[in-house]
Protein backbone atom coordinates (compact mmCIF):
# COMPACT_ATOMS: atom_id res chain seq x y z
CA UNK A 1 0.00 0.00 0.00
CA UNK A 2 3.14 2.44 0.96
CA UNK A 3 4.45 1.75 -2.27
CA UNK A 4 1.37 2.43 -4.14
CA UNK A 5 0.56 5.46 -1.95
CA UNK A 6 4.30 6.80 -3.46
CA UNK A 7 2.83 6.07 -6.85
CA UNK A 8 0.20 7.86 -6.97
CA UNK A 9 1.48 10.76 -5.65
CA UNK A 10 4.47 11.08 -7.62
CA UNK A 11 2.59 10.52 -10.75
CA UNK A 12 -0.47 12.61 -10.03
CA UNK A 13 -0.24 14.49 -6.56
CA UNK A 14 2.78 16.04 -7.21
CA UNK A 15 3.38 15.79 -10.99
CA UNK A 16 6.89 17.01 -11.58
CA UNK A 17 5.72 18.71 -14.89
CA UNK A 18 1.94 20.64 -13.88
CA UNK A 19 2.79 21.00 -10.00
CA UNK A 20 5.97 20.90 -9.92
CA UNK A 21 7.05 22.98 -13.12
CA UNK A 22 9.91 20.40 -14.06
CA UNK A 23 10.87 19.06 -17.47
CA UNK A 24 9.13 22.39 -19.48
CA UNK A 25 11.23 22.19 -22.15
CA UNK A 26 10.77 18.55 -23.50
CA UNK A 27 7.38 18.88 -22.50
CA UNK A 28 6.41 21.96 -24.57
CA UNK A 29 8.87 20.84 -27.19
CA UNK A 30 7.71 16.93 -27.90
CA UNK A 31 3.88 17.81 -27.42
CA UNK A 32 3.18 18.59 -30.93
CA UNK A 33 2.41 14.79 -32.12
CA UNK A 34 1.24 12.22 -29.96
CA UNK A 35 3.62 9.52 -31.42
CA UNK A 36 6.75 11.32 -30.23
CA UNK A 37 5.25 12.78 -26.64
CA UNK A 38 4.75 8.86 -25.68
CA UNK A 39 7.79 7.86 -27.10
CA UNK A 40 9.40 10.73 -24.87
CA UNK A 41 7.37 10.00 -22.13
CA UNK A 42 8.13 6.39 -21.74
CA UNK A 43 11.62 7.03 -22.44
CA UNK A 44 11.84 9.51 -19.34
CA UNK A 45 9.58 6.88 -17.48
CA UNK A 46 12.25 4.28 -18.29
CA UNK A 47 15.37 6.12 -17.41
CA UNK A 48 13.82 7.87 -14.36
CA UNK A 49 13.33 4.32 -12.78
CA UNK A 50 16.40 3.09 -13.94
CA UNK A 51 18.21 6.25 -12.27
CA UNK A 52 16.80 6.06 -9.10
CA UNK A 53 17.60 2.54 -8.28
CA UNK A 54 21.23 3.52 -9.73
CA UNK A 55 21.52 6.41 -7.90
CA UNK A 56 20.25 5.31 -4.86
CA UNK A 57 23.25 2.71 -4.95
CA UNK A 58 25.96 5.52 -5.56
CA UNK A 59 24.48 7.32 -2.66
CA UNK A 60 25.47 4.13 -0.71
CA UNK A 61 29.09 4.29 -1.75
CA UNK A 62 29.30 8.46 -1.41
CA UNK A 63 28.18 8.29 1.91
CA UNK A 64 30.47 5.36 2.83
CA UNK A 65 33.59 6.44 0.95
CA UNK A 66 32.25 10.51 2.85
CA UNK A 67 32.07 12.18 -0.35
CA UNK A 68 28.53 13.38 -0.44
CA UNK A 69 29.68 16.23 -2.04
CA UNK A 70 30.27 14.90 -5.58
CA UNK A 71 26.33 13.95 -5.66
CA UNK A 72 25.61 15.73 -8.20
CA UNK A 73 28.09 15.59 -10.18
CA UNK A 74 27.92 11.47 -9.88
CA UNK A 75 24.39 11.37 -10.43
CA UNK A 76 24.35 13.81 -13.95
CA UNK A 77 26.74 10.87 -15.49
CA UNK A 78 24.85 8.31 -14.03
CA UNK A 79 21.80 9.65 -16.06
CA UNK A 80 24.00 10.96 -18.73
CA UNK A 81 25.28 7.35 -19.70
CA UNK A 82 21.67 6.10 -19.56
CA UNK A 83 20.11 8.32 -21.89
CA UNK A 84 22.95 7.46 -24.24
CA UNK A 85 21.91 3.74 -23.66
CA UNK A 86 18.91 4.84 -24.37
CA UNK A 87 19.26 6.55 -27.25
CA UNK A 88 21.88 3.66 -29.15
CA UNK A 89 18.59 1.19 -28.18
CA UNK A 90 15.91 3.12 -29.88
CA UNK A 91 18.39 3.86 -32.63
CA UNK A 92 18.61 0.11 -33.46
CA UNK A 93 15.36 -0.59 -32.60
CA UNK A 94 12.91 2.06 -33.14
CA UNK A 95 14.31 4.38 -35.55
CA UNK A 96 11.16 5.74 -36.37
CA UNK A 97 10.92 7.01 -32.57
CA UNK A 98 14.21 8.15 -32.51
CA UNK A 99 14.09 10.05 -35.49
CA UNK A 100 11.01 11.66 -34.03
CA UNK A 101 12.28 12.59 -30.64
CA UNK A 102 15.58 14.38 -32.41
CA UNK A 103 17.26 16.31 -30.91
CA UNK A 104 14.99 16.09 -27.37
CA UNK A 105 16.28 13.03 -26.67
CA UNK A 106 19.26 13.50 -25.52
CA UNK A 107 18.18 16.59 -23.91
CA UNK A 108 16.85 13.93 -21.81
CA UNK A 109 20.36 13.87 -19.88
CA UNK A 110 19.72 17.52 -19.10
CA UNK A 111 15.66 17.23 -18.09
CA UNK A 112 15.96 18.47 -14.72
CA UNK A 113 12.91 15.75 -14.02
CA UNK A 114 15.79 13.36 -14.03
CA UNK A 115 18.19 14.89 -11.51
CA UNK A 116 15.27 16.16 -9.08
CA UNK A 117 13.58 12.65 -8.47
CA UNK A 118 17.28 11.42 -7.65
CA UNK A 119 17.89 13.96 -5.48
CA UNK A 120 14.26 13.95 -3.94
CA UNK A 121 15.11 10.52 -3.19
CA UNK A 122 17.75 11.38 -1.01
CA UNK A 123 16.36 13.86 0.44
CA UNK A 124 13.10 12.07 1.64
CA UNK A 125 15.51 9.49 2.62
CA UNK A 126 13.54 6.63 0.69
CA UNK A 127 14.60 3.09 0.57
CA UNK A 128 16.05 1.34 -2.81
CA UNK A 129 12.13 0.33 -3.69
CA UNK A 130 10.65 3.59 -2.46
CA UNK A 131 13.24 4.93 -4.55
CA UNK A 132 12.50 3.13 -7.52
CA UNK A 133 8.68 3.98 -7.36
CA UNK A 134 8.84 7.23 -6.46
CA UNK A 135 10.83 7.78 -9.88
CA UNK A 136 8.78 5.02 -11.86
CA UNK A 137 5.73 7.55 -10.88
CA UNK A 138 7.48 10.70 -11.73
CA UNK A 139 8.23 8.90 -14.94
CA UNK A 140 4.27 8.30 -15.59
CA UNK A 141 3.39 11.34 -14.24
CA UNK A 142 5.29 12.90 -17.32
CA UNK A 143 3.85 10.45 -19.61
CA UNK A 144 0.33 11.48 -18.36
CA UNK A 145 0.91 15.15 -18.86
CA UNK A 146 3.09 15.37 -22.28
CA UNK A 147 0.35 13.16 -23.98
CA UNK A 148 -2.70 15.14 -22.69
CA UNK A 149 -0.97 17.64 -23.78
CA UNK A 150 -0.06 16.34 -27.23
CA UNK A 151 -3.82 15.55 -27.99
CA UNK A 152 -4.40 18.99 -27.04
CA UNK A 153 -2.04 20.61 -29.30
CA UNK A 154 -3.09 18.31 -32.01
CA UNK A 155 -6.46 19.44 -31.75
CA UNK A 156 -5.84 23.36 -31.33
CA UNK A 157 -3.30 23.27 -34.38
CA UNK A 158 -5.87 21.86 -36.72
CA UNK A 159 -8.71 23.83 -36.03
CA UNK A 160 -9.15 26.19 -38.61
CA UNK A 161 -11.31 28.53 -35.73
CA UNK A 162 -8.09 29.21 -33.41
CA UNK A 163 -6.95 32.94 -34.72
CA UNK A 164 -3.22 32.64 -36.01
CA UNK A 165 -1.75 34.79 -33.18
CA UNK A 166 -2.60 32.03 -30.43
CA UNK A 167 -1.50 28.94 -32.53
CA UNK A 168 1.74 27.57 -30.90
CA UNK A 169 3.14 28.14 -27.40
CA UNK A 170 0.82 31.16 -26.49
CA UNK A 171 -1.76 28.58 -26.62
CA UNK A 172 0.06 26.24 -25.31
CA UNK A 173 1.40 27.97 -22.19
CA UNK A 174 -2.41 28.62 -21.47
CA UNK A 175 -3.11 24.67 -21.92
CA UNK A 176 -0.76 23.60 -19.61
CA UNK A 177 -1.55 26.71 -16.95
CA UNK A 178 -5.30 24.81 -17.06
CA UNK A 179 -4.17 21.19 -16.76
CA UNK A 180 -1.82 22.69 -13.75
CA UNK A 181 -4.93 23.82 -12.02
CA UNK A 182 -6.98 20.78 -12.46
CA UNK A 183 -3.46 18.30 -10.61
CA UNK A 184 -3.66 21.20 -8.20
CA UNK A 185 -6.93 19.59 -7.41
CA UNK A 186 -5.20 16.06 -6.88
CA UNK A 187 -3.47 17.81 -3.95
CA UNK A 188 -6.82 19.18 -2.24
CA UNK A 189 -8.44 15.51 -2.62
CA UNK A 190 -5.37 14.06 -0.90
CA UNK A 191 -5.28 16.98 2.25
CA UNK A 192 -9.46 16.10 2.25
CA UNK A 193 -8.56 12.31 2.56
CA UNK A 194 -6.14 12.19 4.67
CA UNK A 195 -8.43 14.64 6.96
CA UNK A 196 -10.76 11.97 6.73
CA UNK A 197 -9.07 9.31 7.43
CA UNK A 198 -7.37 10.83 10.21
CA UNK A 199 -10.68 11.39 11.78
């Protein structure tokens, strides 16, 4: 249940895109076709879990070896090297993905979505499995919100009825402000239940 309660909340309660405000540039930048904001999405989904079980380990051996200072420096090539992994697999694999993605995915190794849920871990002190969830659902969480958004754009872009002038980010700044307010409500249901339940 603890591990599904982290879940959730990474992925909806606290969205590290619409609450949170990290990850804005792949985000706005991938969300003009669906194909390539899921292909983003579960790319981000995949290397956020895989980086926070990895980093979680180097955390380990900083705090044993008593250089917690080179965190962040350890964990940006720790993410680094997996989004080139990632990117030489999708390249052999998928190359229709990859050539969609472009040049966003390695801008992957610089999506500050990455870095925060490995230093969040830390921070919150979770275990290796905590760790691993919490990212997993920061990972979905992203996927969730860059394909709502994508079907969004799609729809705005196409509609001969949107003036010119709005068409693009203007719009799409005022999309995402909206879907921000509605996971802002994910928060209030979560203070009302655990009101209730503490009742």
């Amino acid at each position: 249940m603890d591990l599904f309660l982290i879940f959730v909340s990474s992925a909806l309660i606290n969205n590290y895109v619409l609450t949170r405000f990290l990850g804005l540039c792949p985000f706005f930048g991938v969300s003009k076709r669906t194909e390539a904001a899921v292909g983003m999405g579960l790319a981000v989904t995949f290397v956020l879990a895989l980086a926070s079980a990895i980093t979680w380990v180097f955390q380990l051996l900083l705090v044993e070896l008593k250089l917690e200072f080179l965190q962040t420096m350890v964990f940006i090539l720790v993410i680094a090297s997996l989004v080139q992994f990632i990117e030489i697999v999708l390249k052999k694999a998928i190359p229709v993905i990859h050539s969609m993605l472009g040049i966003y995915l390695p801008m992957i190794t610089t999506n500050c979505i990455i870095l925060g849920a490995a230093l969040l871990n830390i921070r919150e002190n979770l275990g290796f499995l905590q760790s691993v969830v919490n990212g997993t659902g920061a990972g979905a969480g992203f996927l969730i919100a860059i394909s709502m958004m994508s079907v969004v754009r799609e729809r705005y872009e196409n509609n001969p009825e949107v003036p010119r002038i709005f068409r693009g980010y203007p719009l799409a700044l005022f999309s995402a402000g909206l879907m921000s307010i509605a996971f802002l409500g994910f928060q209030n249901l979560a203070t009302g239940l655990e009101a209730l339940i503490g009742r």
